[in-house]
Structures are given as structure tokens and as C-alpha cells.
N, C-alpha and C. Protein backbone atom coordinates (compact mmCIF):
# COMPACT_ATOMS: atom_id res chain seq x y z
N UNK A 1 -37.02 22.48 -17.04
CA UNK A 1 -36.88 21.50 -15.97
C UNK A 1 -35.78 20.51 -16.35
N UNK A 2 -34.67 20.40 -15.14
CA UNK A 2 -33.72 19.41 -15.86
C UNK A 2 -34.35 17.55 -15.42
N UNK A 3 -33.65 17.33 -16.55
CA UNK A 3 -34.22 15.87 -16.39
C UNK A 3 -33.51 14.66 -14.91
N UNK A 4 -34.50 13.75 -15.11
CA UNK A 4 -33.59 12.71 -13.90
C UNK A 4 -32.07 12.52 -14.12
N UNK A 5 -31.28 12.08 -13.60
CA UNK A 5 -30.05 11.56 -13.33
C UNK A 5 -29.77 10.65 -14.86
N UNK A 6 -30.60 9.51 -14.48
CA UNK A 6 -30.45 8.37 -15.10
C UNK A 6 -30.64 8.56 -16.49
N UNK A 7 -31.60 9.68 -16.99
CA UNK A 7 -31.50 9.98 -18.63
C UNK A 7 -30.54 10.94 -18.79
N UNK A 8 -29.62 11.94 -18.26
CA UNK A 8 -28.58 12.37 -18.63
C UNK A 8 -27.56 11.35 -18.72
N UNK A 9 -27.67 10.45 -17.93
CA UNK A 9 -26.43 9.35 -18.26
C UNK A 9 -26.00 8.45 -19.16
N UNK A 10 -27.31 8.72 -19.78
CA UNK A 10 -27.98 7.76 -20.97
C UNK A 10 -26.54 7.26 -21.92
N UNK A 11 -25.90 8.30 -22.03
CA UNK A 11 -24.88 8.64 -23.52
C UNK A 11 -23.33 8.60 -22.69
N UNK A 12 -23.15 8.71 -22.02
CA UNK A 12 -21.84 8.69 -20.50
C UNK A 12 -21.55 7.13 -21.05
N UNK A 13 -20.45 7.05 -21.42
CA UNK A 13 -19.87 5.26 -21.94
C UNK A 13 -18.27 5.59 -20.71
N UNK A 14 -18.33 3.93 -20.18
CA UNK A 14 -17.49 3.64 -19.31
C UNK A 14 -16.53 2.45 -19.56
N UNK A 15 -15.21 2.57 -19.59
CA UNK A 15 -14.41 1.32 -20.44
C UNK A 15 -14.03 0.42 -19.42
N UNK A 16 -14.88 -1.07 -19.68
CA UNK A 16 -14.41 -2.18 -18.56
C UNK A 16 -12.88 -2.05 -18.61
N UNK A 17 -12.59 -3.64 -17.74
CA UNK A 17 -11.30 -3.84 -17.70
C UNK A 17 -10.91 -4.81 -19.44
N UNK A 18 -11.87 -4.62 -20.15
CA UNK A 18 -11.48 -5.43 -21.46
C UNK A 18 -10.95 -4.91 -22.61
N UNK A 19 -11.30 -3.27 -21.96
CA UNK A 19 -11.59 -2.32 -23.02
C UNK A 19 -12.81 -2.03 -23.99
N UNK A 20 -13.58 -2.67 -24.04
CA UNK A 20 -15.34 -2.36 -23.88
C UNK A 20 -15.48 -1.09 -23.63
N UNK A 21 -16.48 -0.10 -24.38
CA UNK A 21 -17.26 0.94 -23.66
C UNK A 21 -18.60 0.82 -23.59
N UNK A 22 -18.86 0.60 -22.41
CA UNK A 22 -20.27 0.50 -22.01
C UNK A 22 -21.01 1.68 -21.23
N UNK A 23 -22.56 1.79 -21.35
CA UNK A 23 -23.10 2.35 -20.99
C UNK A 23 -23.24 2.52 -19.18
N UNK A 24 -22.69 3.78 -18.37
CA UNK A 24 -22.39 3.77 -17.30
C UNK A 24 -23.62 2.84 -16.49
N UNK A 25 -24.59 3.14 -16.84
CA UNK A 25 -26.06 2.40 -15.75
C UNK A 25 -26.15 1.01 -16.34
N UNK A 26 -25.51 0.91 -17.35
CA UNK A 26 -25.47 -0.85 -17.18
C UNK A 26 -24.33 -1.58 -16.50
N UNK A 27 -23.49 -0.75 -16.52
CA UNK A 27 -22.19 -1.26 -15.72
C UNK A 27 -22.50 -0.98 -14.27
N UNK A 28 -23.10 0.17 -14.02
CA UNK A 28 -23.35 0.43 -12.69
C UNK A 28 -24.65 -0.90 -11.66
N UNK A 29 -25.23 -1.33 -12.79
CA UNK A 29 -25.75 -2.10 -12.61
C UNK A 29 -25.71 -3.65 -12.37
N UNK A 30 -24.89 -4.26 -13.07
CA UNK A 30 -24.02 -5.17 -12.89
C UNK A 30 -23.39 -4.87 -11.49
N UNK A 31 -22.66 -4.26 -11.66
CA UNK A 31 -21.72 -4.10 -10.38
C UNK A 31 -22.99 -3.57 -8.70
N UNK A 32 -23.75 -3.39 -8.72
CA UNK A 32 -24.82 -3.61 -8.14
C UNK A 32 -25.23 -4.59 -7.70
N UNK A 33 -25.42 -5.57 -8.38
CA UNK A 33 -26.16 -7.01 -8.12
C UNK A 33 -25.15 -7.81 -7.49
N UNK A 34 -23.67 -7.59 -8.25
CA UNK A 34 -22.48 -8.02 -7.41
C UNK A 34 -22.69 -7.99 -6.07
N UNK A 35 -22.33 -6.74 -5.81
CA UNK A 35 -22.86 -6.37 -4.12
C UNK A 35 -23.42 -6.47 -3.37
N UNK A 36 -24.96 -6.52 -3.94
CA UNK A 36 -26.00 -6.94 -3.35
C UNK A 36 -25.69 -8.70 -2.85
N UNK A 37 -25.25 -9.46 -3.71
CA UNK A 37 -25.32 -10.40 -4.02
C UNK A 37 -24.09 -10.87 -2.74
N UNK A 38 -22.63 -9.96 -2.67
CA UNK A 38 -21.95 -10.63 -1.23
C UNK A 38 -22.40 -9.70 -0.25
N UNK A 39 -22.91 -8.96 -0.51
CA UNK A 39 -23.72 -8.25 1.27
C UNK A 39 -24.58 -9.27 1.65
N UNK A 40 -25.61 -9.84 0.61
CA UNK A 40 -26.17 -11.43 0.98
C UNK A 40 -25.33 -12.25 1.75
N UNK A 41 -24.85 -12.61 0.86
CA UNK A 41 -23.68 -13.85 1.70
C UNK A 41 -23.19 -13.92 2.38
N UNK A 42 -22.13 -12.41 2.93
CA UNK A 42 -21.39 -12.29 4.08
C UNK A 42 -22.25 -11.81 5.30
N UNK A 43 -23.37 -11.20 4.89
CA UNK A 43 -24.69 -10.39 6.06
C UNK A 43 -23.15 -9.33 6.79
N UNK A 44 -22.53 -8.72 5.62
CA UNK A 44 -21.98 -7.34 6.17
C UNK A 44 -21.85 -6.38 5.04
N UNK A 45 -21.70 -5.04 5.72
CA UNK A 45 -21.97 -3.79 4.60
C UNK A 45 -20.94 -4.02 3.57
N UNK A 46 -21.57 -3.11 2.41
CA UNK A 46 -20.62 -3.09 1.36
C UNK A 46 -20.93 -1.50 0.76
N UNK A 47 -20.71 -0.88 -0.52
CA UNK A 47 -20.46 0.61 -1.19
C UNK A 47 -20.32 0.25 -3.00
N UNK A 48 -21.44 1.45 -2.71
CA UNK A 48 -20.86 1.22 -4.52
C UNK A 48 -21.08 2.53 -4.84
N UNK A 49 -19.48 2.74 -5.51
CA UNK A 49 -19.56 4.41 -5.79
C UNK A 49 -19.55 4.78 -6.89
N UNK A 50 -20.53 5.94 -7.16
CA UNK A 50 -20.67 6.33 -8.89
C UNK A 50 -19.73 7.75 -9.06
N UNK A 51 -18.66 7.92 -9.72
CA UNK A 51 -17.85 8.83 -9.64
C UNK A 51 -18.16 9.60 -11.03
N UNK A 52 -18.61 10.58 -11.26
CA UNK A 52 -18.81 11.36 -12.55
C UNK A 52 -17.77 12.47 -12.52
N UNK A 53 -16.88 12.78 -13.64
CA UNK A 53 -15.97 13.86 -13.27
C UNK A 53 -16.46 14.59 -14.98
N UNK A 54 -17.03 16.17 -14.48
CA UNK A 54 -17.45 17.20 -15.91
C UNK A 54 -16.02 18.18 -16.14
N UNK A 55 -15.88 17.93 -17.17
CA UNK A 55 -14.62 19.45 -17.15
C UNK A 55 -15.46 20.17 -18.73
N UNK A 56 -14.60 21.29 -18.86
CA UNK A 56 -15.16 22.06 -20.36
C UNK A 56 -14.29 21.56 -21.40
N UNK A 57 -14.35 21.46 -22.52
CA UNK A 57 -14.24 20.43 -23.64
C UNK A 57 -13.92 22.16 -24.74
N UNK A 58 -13.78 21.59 -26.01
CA UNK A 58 -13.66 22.52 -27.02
C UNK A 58 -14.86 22.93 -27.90
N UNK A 59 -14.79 23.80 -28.20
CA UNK A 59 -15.86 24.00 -29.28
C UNK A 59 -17.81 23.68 -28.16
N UNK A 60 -17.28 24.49 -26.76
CA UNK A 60 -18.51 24.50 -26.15
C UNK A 60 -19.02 23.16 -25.07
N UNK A 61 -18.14 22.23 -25.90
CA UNK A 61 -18.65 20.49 -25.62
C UNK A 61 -18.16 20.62 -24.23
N UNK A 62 -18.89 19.48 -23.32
CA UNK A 62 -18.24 18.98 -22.02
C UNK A 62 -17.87 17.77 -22.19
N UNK A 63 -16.39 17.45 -21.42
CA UNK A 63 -15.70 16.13 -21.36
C UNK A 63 -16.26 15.73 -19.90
N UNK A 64 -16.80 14.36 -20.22
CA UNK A 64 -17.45 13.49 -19.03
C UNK A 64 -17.23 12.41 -18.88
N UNK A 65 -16.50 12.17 -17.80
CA UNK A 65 -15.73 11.21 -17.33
C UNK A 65 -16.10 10.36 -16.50
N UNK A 66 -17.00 9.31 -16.24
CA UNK A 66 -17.70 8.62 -15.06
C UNK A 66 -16.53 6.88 -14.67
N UNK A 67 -16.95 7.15 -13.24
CA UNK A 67 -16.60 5.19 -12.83
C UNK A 67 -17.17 4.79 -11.52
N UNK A 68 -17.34 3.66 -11.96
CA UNK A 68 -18.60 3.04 -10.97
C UNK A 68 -17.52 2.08 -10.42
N UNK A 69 -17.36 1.87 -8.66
CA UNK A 69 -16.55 0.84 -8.41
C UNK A 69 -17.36 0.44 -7.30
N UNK A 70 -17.04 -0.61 -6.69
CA UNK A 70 -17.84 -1.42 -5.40
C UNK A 70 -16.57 -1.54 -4.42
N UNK A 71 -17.24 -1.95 -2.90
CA UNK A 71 -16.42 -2.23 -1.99
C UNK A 71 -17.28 -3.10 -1.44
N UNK A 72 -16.77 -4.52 -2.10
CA UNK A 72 -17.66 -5.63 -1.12
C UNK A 72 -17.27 -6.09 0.07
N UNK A 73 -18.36 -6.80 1.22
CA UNK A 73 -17.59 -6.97 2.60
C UNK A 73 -17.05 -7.98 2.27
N UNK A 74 -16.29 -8.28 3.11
CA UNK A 74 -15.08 -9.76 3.10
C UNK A 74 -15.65 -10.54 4.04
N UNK A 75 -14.98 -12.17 3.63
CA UNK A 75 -15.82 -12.96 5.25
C UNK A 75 -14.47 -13.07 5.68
N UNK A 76 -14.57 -14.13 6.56
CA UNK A 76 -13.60 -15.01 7.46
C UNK A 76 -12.56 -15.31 5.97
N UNK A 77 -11.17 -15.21 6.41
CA UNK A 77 -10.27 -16.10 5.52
C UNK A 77 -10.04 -17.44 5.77
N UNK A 78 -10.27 -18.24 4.83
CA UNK A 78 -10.50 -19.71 4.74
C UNK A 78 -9.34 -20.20 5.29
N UNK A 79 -9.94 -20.91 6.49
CA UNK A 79 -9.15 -21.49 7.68
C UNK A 79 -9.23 -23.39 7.49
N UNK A 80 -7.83 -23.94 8.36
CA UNK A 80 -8.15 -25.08 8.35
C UNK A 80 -7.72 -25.29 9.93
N UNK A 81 -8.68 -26.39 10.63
CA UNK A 81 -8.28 -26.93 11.78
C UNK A 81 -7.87 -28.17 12.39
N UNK A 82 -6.22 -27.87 13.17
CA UNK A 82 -5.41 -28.85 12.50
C UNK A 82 -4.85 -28.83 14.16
N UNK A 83 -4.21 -30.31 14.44
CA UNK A 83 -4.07 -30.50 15.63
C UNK A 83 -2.19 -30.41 15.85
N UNK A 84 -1.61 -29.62 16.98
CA UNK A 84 -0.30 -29.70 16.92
C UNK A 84 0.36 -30.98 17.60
N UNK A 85 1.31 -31.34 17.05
CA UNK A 85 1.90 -33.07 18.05
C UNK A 85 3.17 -32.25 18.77
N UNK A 86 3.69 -33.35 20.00
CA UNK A 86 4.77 -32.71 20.90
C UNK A 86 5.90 -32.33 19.80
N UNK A 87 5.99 -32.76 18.44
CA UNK A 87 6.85 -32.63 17.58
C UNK A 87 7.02 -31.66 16.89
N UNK A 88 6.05 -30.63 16.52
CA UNK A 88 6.01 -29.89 15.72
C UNK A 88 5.39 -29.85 14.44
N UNK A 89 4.72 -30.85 14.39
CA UNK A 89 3.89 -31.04 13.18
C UNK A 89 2.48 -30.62 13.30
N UNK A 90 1.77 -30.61 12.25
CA UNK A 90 0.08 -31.05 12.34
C UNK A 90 -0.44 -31.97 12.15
N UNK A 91 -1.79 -32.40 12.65
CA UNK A 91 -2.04 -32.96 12.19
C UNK A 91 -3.87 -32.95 11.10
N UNK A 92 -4.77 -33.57 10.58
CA UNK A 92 -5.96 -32.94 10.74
C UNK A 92 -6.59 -33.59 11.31
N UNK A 93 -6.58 -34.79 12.14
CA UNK A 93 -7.04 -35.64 13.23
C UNK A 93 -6.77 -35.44 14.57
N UNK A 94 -7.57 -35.29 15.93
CA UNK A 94 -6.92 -35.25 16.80
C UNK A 94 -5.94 -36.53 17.38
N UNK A 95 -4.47 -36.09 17.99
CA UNK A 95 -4.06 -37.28 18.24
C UNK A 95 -4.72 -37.86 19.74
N UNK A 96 -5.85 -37.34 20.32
CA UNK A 96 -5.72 -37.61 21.33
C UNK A 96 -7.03 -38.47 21.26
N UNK A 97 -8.41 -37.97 20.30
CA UNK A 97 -9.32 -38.98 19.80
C UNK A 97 -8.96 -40.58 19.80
N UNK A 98 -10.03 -41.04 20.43
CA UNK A 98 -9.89 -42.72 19.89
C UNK A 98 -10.47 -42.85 18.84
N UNK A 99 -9.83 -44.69 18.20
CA UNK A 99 -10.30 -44.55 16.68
C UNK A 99 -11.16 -45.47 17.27
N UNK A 100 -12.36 -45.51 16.49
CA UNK A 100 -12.90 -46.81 16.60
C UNK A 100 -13.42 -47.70 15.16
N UNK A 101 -13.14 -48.40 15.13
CA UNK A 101 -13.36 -49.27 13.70
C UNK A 101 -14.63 -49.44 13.77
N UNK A 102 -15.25 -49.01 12.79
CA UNK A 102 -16.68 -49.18 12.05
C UNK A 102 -17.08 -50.12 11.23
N UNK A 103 -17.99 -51.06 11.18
CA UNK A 103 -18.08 -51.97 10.15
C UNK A 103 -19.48 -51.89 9.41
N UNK A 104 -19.28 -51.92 8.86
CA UNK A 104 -20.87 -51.79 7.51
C UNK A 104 -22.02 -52.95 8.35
N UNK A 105 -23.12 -52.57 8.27
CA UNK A 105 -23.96 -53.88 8.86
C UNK A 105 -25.03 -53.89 7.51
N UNK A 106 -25.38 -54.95 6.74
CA UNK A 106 -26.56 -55.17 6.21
C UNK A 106 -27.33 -55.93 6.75
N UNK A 107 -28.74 -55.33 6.56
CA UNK A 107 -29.78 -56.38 7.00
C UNK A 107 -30.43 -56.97 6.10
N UNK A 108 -30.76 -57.97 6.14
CA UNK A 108 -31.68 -58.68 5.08
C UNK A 108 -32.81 -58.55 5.33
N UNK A 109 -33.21 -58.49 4.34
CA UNK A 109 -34.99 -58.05 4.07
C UNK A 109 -35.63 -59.82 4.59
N UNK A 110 -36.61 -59.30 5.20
CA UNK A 110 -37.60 -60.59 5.63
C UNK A 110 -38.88 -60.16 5.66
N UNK A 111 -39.66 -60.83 5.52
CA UNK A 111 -41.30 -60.31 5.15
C UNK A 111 -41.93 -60.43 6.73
N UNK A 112 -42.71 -59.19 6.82
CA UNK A 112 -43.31 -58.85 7.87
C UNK A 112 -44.35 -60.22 8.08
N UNK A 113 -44.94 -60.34 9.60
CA UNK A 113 -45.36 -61.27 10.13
C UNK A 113 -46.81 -61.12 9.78
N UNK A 114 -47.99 -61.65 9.78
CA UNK A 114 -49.23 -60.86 9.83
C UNK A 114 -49.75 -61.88 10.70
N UNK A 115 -50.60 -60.78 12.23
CA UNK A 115 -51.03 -61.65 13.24
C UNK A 115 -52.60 -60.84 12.72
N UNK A 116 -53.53 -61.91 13.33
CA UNK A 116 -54.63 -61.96 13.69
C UNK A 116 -55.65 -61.64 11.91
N UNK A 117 -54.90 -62.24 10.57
CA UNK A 117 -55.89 -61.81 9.72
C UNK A 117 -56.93 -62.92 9.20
């Protein structure tokens, strides 16, 4: 009986971008939670692909070649909203808003009244 997936992979080492070789299901894993983690955020699909490539090797051995990559969704590109003048400029205020001057108000504390004690 051949075994699950995940214990043949056991020994399959995959080289980050650091040059590290790590174990494919821990990298695959990491890069998992990534995904999970902006499919959260953006609430749109994403992919994560496990690529194993077997060829025949010497002396009987097989050369095994694996890579795990993701395709996370993207959001909106970070926008700013900005008002145009008859001139050609921007601005980030509308020019057509009124301003109105605000002034701080403090109140002073005064002790409540007590009727009927």
C-alpha cells in the first residue's frame, strides 16, 4: 500500500529565496497561511500551487524537484482623492466647501443641584 502524499514528501527539501533548504510542507505551509491570510482581507480568490517534478537519477535514484508558489488576490490600488482647480492643479480640499472656523469650548465643572433631599 503506498503511503499518503504528505509522508513521501517528508525528505523533498525546497530552496527559499535565501538559499535555505527547507522541508517542502513547511514551506508549503507558510505560504498557505499567507493566502489564507489575503483571501481574508481582500474577500477575493487566491491559488497555491504545489509543483513536484520526478525524473530518473543514477545508480536507480530519482531526482525530485518540488515548488510551492501562491497567487494572492490584489485589492484596489491605493488611491488619493483630490479636487481639480480651473488651473490645473489639485487640490486635497474641496475648493468649493466652506470653511468654517471651529473653536474649542470648555465647560467648567459645577456641582449638581440637589432638590427635594
Amino acid at each position: 500500500m503506498s503511503k499518503p502524499l504528505n509522508e513521501n514528501l517528508t525528505s523533498v527539501r525546497v530552496e527559499t529565496e535565501d538559499g535555505d533548504l527547507l522541508p517542502i510542507m513547511d514551506v508549503a505551509g507558510t505560504k498557505f497561511s499567507e493566502l489564507i491570510n489575503a483571501v481574508a482581507s481582500y474577500q477575493k480568490a487566491g491559488t497555491l500551487t504545489l509543483k513536484i517534478a520526478i525524473k530518473p537519477s543514477t545508480a536507480g535514484a530519482l531526482a525530485v524537484r518540488a515548488d510551492v508558489s501562491i497567487t494572492k488576490p490584489k485589492g484596489l490600488p491605493p488611491e488619493s482623492l483630490l479636487w481639480a482647480t480651473p488651473e490645473g492643479n489639485l487640490l486635497a480640499e474641496d475648493p468649493r466647501q466652506l470653511k468654517i472656523e471651529l473653536t474649542r469650548i470648555t465647560e467648567q465643572e459645577r456641582a449638581l443641584k440637589v432638590i427635594g433631599a
